[in-house]
N, C-alpha and C. Protein backbone atom coordinates (compact mmCIF):
# COMPACT_ATOMS: atom_id res chain seq x y z
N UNK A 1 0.84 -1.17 0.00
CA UNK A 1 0.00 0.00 0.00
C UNK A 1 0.90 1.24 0.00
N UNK A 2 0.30 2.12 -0.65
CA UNK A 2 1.46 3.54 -0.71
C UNK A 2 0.56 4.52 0.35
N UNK A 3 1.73 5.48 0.92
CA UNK A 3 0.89 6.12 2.05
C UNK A 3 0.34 7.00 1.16
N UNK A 4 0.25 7.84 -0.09
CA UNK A 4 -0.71 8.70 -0.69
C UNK A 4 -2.08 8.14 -0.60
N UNK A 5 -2.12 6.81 -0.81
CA UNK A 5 -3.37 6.06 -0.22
C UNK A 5 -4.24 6.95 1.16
N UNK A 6 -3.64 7.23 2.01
CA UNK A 6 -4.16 7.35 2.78
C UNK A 6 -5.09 8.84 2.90
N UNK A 7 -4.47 9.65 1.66
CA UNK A 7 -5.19 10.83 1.45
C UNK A 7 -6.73 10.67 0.97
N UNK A 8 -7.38 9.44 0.94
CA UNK A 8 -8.54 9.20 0.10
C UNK A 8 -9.36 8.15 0.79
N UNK A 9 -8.25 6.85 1.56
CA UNK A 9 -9.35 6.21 2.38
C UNK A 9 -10.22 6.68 4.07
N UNK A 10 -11.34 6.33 4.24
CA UNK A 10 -12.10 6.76 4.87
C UNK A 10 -12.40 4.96 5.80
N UNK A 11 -12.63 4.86 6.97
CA UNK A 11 -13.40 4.42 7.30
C UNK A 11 -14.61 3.87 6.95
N UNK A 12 -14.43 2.76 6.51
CA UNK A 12 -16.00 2.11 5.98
C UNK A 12 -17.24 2.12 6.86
N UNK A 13 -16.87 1.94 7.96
CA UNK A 13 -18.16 2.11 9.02
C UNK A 13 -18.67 3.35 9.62
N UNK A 14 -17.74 3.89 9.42
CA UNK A 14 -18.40 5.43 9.98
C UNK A 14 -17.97 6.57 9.16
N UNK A 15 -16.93 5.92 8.17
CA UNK A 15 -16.47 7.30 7.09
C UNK A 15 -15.39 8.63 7.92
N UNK A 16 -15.12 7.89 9.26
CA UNK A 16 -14.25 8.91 9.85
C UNK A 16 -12.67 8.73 8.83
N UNK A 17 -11.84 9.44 9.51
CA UNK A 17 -10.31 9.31 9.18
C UNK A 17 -9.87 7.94 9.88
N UNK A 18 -8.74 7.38 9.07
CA UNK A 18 -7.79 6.36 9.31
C UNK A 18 -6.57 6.59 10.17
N UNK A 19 -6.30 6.16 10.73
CA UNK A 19 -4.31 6.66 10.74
C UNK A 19 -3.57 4.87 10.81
N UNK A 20 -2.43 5.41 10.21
CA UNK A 20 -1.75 4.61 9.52
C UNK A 20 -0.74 3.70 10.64
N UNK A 21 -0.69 2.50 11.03
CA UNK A 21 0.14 2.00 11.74
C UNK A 21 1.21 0.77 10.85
N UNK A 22 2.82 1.60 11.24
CA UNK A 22 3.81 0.39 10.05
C UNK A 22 4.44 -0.40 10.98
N UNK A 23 4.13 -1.81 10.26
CA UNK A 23 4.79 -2.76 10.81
C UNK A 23 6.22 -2.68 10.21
N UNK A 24 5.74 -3.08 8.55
CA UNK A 24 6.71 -3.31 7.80
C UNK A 24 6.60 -2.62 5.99
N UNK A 25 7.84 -1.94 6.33
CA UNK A 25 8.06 -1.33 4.83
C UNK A 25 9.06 -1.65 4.18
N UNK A 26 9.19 -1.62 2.52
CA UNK A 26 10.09 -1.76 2.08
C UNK A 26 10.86 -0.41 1.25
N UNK A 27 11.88 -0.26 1.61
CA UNK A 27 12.62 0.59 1.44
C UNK A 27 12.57 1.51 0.38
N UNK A 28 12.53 0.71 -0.64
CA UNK A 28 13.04 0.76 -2.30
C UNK A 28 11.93 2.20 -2.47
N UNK A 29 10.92 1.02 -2.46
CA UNK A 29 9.54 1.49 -2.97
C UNK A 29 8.48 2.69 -1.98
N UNK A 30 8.62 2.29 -1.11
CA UNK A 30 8.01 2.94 0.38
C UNK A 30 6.71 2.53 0.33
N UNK A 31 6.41 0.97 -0.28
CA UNK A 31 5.31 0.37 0.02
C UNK A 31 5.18 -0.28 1.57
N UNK A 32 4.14 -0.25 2.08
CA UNK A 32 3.76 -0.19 3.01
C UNK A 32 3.08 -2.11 3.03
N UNK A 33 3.98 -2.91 3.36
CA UNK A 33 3.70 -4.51 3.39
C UNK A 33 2.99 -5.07 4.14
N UNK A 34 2.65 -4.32 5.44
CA UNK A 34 2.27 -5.24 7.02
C UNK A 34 2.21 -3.79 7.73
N UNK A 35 0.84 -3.86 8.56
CA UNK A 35 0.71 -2.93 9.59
C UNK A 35 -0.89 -3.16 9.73
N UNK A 36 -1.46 -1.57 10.07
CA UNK A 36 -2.60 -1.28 10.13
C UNK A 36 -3.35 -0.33 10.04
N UNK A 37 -4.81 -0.13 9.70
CA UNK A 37 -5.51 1.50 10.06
C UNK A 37 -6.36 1.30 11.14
N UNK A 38 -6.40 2.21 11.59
CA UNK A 38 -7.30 2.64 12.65
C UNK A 38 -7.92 3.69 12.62
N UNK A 39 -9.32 3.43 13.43
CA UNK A 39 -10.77 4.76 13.13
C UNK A 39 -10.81 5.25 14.74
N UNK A 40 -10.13 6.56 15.10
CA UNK A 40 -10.55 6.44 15.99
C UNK A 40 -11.78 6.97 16.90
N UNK A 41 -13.06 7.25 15.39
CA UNK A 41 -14.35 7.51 15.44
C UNK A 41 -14.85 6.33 16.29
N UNK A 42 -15.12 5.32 16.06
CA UNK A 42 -15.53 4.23 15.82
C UNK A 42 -14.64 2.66 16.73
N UNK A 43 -13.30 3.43 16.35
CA UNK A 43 -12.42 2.33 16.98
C UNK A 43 -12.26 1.02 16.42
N UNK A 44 -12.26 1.06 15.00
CA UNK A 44 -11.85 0.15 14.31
C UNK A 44 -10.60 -0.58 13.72
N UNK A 45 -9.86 -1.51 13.93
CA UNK A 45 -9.20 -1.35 13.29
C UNK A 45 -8.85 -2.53 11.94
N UNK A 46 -8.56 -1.99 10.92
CA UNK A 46 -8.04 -2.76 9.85
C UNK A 46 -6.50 -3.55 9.49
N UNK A 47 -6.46 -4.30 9.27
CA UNK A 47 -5.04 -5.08 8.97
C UNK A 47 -4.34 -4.53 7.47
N UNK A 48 -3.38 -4.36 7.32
CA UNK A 48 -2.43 -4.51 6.26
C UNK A 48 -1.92 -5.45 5.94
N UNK A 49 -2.10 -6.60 5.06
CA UNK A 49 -1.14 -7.82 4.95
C UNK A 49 -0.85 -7.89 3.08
N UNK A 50 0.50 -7.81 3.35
CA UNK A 50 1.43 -8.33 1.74
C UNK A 50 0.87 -6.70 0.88
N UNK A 51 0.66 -5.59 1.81
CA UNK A 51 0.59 -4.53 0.94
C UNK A 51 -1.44 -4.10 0.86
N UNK A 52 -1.41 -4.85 1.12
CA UNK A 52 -3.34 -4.48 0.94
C UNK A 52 -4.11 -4.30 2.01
N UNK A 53 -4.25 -3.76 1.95
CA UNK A 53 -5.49 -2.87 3.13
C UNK A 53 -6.55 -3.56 3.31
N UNK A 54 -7.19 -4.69 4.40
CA UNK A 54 -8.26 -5.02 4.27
C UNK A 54 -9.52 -3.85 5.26
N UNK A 55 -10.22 -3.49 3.97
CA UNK A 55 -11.39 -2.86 4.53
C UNK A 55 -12.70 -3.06 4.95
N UNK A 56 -12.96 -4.58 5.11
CA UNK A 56 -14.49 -4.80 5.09
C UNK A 56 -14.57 -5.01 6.54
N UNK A 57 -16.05 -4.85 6.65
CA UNK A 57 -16.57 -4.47 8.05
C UNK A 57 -16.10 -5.90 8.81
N UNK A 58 -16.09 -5.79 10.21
CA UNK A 58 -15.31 -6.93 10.88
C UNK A 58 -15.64 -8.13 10.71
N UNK A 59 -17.36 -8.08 10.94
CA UNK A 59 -18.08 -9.36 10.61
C UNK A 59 -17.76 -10.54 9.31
N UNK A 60 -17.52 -9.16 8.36
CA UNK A 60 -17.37 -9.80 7.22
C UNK A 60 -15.60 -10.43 7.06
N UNK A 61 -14.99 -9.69 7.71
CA UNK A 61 -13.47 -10.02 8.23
C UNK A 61 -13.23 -11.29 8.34
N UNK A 62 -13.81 -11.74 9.57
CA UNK A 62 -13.63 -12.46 10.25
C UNK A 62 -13.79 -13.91 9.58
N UNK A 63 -15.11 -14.06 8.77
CA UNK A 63 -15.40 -15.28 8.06
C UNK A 63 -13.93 -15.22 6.49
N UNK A 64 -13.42 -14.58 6.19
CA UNK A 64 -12.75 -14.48 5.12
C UNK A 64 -11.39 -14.58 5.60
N UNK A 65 -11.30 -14.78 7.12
CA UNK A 65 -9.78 -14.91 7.38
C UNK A 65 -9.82 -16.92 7.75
């Protein structure tokens, strides 16, 4: 995930702001591999894995992990 990303995603459940938590980046690129977002409208938080942002609501999370 690239952090310009973050100028545009919103919170799916409440549409608040994200903020960005890095586990793991790679250098080169300043892709963003492993971490997380967090709502702290709402108090959600989303996973980063292999670069992709998972955004769906938890419920739906949960059965897809």
């Amino acid at each position: 995930m690239k952090r310009e990303l973050m100028e545009i995603l919103a919170c799916p459940m409440c549409k608040g702001d994200l903020e960005l938590s890095v586990e793991e980046e790679e250098d080169e690129k300043g892709e963003i591999v492993k971490g997380s977002l967090y709502c702290r409208k709402c108090e959600q938080r989303y996973p980063i894995e292999e670069g992709i942002p998972n955004l769906l609501p938890p419920e739906l999370r949960q059965e897809s992990e």
